[in-house]
C-alpha atoms as a PDB file:
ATOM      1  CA  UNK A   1      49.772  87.367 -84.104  1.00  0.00           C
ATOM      2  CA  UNK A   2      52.542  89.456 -83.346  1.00  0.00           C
ATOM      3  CA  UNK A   3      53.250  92.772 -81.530  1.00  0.00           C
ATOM      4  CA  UNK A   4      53.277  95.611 -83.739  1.00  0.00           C
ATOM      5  CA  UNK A   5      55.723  98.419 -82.475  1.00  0.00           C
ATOM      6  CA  UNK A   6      55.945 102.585 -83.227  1.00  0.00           C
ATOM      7  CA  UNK A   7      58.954 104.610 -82.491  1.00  0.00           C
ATOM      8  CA  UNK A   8      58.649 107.769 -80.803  1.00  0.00           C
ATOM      9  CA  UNK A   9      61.147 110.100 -79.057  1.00  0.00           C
ATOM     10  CA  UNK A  10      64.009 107.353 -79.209  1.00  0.00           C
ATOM     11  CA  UNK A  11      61.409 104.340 -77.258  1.00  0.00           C
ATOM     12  CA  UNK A  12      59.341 101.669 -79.103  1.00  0.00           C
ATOM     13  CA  UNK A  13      55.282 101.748 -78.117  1.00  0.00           C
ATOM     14  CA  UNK A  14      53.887  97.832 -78.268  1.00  0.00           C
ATOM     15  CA  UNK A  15      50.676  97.387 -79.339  1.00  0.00           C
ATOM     16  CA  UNK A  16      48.264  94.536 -81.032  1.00  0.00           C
ATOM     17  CA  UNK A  17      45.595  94.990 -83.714  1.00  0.00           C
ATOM     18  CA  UNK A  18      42.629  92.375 -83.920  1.00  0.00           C
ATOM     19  CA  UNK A  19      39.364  92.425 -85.630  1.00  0.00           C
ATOM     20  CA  UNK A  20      37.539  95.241 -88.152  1.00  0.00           C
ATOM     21  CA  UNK A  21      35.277  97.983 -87.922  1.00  0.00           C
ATOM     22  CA  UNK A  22      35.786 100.579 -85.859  1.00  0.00           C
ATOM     23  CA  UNK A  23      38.121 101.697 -83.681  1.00  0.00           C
ATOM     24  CA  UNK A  24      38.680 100.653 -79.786  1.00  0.00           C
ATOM     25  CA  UNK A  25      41.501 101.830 -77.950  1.00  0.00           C
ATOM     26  CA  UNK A  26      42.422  99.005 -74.556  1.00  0.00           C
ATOM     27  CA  UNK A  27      45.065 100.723 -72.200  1.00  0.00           C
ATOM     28  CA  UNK A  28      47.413  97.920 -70.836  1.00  0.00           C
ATOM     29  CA  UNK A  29      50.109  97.949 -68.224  1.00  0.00           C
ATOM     30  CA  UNK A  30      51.211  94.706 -68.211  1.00  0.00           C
ATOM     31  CA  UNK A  31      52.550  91.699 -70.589  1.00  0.00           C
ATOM     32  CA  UNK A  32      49.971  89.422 -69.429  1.00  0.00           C
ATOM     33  CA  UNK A  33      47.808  88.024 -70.471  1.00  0.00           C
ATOM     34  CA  UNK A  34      48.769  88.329 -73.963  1.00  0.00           C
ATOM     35  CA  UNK A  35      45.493  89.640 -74.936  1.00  0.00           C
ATOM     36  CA  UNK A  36      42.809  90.340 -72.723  1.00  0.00           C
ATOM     37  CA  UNK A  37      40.033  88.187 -73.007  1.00  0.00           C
ATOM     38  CA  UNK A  38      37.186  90.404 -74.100  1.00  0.00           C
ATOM     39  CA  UNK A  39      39.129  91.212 -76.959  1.00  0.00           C
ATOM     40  CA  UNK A  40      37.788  87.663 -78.688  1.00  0.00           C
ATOM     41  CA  UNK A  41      34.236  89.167 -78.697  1.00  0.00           C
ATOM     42  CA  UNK A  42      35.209  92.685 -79.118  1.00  0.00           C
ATOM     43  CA  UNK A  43      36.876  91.720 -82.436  1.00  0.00           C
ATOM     44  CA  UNK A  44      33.891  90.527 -83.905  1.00  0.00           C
ATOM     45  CA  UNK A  45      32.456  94.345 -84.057  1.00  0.00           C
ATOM     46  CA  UNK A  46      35.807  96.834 -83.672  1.00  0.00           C
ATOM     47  CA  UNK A  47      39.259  96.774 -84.576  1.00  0.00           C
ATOM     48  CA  UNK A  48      40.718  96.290 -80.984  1.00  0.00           C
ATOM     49  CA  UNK A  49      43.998  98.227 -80.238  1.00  0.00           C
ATOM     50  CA  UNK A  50      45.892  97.176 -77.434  1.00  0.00           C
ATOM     51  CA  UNK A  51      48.295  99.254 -76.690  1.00  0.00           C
ATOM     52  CA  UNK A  52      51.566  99.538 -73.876  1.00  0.00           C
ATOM     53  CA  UNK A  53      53.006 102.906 -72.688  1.00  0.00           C
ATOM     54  CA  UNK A  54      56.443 103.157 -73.052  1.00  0.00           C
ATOM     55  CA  UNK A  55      57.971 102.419 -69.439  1.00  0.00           C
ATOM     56  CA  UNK A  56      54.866  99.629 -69.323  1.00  0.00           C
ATOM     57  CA  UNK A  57      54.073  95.877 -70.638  1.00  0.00           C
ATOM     58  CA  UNK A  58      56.106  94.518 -73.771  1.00  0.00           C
ATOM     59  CA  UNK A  59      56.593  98.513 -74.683  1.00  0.00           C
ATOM     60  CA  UNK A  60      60.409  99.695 -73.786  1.00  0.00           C
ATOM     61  CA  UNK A  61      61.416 100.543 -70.653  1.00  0.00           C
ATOM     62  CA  UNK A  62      64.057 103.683 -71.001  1.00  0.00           C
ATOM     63  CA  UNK A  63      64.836 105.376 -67.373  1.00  0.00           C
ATOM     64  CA  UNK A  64      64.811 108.298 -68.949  1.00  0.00           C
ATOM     65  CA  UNK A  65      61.491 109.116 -70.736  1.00  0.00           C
ATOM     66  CA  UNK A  66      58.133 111.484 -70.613  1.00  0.00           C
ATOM     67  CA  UNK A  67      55.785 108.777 -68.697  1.00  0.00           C
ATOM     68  CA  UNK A  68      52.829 111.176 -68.315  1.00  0.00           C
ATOM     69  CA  UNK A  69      53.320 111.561 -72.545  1.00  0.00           C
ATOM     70  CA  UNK A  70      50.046 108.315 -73.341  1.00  0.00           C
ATOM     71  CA  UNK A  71      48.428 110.682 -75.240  1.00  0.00           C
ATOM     72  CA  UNK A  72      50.851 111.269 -77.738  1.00  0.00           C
ATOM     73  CA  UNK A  73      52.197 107.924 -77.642  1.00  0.00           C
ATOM     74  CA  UNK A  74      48.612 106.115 -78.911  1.00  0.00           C
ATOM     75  CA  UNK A  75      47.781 109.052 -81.488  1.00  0.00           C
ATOM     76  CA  UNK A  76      51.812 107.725 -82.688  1.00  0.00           C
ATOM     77  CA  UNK A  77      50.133 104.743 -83.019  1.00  0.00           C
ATOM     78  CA  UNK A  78      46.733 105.799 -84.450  1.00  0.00           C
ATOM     79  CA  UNK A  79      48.123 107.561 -86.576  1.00  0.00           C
ATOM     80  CA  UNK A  80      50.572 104.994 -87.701  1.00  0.00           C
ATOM     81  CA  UNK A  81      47.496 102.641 -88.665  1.00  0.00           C
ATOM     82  CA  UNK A  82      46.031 105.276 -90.224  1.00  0.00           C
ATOM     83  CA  UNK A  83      42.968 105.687 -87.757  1.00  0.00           C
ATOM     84  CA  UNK A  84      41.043 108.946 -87.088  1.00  0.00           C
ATOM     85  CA  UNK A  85      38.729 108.774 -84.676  1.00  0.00           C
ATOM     86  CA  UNK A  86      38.114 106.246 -81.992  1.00  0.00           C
ATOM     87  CA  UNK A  87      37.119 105.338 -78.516  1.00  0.00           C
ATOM     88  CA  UNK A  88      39.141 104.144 -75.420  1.00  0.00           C
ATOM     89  CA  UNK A  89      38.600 101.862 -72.545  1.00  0.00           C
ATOM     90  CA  UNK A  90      40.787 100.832 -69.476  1.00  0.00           C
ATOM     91  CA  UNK A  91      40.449  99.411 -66.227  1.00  0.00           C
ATOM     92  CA  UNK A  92      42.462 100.039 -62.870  1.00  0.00           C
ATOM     93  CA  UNK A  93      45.509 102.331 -63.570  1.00  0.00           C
ATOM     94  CA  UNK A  94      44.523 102.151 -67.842  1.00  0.00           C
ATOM     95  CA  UNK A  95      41.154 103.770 -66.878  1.00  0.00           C
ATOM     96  CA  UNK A  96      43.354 106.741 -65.921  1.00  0.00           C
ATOM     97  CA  UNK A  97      45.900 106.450 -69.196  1.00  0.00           C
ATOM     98  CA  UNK A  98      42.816 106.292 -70.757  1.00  0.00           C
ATOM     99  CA  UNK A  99      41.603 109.929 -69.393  1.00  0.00           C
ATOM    100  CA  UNK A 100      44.923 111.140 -70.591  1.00  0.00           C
ATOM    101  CA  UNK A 101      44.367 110.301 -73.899  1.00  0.00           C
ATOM    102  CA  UNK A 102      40.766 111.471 -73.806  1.00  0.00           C
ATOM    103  CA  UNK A 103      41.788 114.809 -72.835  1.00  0.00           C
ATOM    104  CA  UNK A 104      44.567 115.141 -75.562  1.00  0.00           C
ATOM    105  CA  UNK A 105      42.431 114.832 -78.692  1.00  0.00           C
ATOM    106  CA  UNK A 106      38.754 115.429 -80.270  1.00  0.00           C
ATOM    107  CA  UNK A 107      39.075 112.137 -81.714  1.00  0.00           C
ATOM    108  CA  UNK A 108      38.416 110.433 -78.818  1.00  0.00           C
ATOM    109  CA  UNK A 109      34.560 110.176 -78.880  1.00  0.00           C
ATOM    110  CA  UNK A 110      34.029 107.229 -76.344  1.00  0.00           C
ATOM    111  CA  UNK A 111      35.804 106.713 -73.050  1.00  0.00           C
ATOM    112  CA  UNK A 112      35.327 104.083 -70.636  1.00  0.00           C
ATOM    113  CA  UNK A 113      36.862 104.230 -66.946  1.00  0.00           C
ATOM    114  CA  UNK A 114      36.245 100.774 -64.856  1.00  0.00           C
ATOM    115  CA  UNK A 115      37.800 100.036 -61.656  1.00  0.00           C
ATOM    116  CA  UNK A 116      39.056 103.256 -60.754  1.00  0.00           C
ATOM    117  CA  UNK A 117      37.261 106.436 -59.023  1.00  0.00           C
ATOM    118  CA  UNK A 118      38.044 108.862 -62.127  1.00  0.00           C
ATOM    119  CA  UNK A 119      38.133 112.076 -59.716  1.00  0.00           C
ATOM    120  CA  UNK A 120      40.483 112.324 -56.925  1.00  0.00           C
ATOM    121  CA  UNK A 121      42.589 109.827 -57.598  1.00  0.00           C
ATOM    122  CA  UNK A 122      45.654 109.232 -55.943  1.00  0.00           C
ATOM    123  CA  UNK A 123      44.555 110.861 -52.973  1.00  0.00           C
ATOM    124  CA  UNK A 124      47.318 113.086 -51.369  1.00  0.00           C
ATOM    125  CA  UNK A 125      47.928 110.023 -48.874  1.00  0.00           C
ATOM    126  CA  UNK A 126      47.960 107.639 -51.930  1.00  0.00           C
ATOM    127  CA  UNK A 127      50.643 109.429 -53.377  1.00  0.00           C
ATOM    128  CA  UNK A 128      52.855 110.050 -50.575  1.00  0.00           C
ATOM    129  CA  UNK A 129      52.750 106.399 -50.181  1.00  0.00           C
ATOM    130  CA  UNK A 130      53.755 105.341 -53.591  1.00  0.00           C
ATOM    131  CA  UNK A 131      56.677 108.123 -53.644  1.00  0.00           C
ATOM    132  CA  UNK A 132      57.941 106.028 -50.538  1.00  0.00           C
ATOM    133  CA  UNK A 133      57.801 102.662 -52.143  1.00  0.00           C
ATOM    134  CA  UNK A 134      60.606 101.696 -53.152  1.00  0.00           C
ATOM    135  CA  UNK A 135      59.333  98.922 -55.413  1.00  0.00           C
ATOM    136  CA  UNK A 136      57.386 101.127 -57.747  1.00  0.00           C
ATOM    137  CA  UNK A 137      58.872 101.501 -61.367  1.00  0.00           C
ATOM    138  CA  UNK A 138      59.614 104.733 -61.961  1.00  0.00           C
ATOM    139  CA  UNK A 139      57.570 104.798 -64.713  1.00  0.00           C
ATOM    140  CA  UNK A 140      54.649 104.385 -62.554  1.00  0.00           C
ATOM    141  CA  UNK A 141      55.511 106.873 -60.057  1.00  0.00           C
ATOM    142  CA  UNK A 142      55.996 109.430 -62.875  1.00  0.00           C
ATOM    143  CA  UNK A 143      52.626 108.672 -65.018  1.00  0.00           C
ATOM    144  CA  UNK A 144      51.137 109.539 -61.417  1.00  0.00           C
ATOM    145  CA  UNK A 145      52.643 112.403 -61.315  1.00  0.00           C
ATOM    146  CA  UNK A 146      51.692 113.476 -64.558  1.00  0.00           C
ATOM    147  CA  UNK A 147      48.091 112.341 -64.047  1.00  0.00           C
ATOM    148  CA  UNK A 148      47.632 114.264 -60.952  1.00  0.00           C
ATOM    149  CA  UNK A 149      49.020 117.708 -62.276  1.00  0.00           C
ATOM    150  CA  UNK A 150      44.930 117.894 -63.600  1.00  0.00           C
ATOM    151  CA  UNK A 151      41.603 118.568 -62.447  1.00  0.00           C
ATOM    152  CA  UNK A 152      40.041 115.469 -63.900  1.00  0.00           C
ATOM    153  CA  UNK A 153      36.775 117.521 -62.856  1.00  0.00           C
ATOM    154  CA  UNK A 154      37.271 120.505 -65.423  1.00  0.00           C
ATOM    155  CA  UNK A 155      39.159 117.695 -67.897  1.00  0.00           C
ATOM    156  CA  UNK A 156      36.068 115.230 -67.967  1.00  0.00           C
ATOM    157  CA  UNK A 157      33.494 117.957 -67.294  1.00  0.00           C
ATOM    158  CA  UNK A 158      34.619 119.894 -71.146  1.00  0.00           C
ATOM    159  CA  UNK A 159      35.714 116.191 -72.443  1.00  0.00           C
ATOM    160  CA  UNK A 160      32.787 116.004 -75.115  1.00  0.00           C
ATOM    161  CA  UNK A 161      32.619 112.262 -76.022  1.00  0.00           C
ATOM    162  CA  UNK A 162      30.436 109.696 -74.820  1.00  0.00           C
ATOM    163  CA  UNK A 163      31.759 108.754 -71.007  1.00  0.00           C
ATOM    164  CA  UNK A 164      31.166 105.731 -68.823  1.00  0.00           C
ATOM    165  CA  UNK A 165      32.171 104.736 -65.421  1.00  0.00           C
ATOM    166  CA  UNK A 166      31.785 101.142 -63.620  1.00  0.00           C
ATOM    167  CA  UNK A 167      32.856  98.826 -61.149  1.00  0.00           C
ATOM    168  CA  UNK A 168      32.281  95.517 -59.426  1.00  0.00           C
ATOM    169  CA  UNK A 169      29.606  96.028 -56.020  1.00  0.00           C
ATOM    170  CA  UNK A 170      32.776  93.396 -54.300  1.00  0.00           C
ATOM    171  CA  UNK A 171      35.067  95.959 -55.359  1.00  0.00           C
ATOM    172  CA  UNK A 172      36.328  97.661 -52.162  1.00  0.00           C
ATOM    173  CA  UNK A 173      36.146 101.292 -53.891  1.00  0.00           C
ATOM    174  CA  UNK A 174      32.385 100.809 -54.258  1.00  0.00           C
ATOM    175  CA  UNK A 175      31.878 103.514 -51.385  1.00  0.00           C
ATOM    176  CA  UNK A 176      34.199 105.842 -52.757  1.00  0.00           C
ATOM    177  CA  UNK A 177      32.843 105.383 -55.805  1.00  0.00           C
ATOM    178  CA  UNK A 178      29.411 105.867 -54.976  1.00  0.00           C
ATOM    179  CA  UNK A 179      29.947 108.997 -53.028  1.00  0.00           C
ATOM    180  CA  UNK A 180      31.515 110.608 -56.501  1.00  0.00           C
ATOM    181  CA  UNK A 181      28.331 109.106 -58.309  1.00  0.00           C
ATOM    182  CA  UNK A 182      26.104 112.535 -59.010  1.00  0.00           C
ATOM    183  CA  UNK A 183      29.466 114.552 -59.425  1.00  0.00           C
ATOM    184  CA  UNK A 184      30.363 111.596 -62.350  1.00  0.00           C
ATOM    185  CA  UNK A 185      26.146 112.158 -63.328  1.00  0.00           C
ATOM    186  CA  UNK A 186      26.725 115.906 -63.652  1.00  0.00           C
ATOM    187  CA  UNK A 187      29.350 116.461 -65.941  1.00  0.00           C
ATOM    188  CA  UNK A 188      27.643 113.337 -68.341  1.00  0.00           C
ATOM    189  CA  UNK A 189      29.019 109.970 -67.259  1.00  0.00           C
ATOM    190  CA  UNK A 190      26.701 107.097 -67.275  1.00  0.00           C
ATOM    191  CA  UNK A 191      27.725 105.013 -63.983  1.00  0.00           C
ATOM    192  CA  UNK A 192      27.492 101.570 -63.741  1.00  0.00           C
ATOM    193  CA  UNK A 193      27.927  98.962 -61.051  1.00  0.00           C
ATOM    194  CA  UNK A 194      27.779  95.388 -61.604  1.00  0.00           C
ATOM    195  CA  UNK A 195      26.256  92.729 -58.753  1.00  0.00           C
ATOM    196  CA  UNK A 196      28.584  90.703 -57.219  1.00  0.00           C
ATOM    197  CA  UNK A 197      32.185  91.727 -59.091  1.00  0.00           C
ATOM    198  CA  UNK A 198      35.030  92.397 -57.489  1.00  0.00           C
ATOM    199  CA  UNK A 199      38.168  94.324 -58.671  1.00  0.00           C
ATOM    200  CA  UNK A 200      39.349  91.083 -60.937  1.00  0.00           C
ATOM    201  CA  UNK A 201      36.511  89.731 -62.317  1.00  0.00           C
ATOM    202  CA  UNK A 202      35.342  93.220 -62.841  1.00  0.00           C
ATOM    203  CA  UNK A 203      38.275  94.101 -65.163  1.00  0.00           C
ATOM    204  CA  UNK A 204      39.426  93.439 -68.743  1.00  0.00           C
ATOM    205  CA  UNK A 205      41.973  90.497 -67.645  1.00  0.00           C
ATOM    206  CA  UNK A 206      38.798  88.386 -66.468  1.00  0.00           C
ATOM    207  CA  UNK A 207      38.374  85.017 -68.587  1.00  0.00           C
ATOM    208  CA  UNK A 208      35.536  84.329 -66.817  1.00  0.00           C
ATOM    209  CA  UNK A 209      31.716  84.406 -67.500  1.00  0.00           C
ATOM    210  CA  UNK A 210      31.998  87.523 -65.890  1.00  0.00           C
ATOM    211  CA  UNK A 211      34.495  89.562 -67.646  1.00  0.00           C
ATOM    212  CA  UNK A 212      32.461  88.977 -70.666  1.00  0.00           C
ATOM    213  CA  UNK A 213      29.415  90.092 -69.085  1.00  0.00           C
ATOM    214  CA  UNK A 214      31.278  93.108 -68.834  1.00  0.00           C
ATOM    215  CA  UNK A 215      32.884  93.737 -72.224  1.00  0.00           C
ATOM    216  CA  UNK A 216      29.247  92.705 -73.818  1.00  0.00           C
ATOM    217  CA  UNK A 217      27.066  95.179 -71.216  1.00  0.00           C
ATOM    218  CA  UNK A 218      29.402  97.730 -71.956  1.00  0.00           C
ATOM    219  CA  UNK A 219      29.510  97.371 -76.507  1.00  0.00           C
END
């Protein structure tokens, strides 16, 4: 199985298709691994997108380009497969690609946010300490950016699909997590934690007994 690729505004969007039924949206950021591994189970019920942001994994990687733009960049691609609605998970810095598509369209009627505390994030520190790295890709810096010019409270608190929130009790955001936990409660997310996980075997990319614990507590 090969990558699939859409054109839009001059840059090519990667993305893989397994499976049938219906649609899931998983955000990636990276080329590896190939697939994640939940998508072998996941396949057996949906038709598993996953799909790179331009500037991110096997997409392209222009220096000059909209970053913040995931939203319209995997409704390109919806769209392109001819898919209406669907739902969308990530994990880490996906969870938050996958807010921005939530928030762009009423197709979205699932979204799932692991590994990441959904409000507040970067904090003003955070950010002032990736605009200083000089390692970042640009297209990181500027997707932050983009992601932080909202108030993921009013965004998620009017989004009107089904939301979920997790992460790993090892993970070390747990407490910051936790503290958001009846804010996350009162605008309709179901939180989750899972005994034991830490930020890896917590998150999509996990091959192990645990990842899959994951992907099948969660579908």
């Amino acid at each position: 199985m090969t990558y699939r690729y859409v054109e839009r505004s001059g840059a090519r969007i990667a993305y893989r298709v397994s499976g049938a039924g219906p649609a899931l949206v998983l955000m990636k950021n990276s080329r590896r691994p190939l697939d994640y591994p939940v998508v072998t189970p996941l396949a057996q019920r949906f038709r598993v997108l996953q799909i790179h942001p331009v500037g991110f994994g096997s997409s392209d990687r222009p220096d000059d380009y909209d970053f913040g733009s995931v939203g319209d960049q995997v409704l390109a691609v919806l769209d392109h497969e001819g898919i209406g609605r669907f739902g969308i998970w990530g994990f880490s810095q996906p969870a938050c690609m996958a807010a921005l598509v939530a928030r762009s369209t009423d197709r979205a009627v699932a979204l799932v946010m692991g590994g990441v505390t959904p409000i507040g994030f970067p904090t003003d520190g955070e950010m002032r300490r990736m605009e200083r790295e000089p390692r970042l890709p640009r297209a990181a810096l500027e997707f932050w950016r983009a992601y932080r010019s909202f108030d993921w409270h009013h965004e998620l608190r009017l989004y009107g699909g089904a939301k979920v929130a997790y992460l790993g009790t090892a993970d070390p955001a747990i407490r910051r997590l936790r503290r958001l936990q009846p804010v996350l409660e009162g605008i309709g997310f179901e939180y989750l934690e899972f005994e034991g996980l830490n930020h890896s075997t917590c998150g999509l990319g996990d091959a192990s007994a645990d990842g899959r614990r994951v992907a099948s507590d969660r579908t």
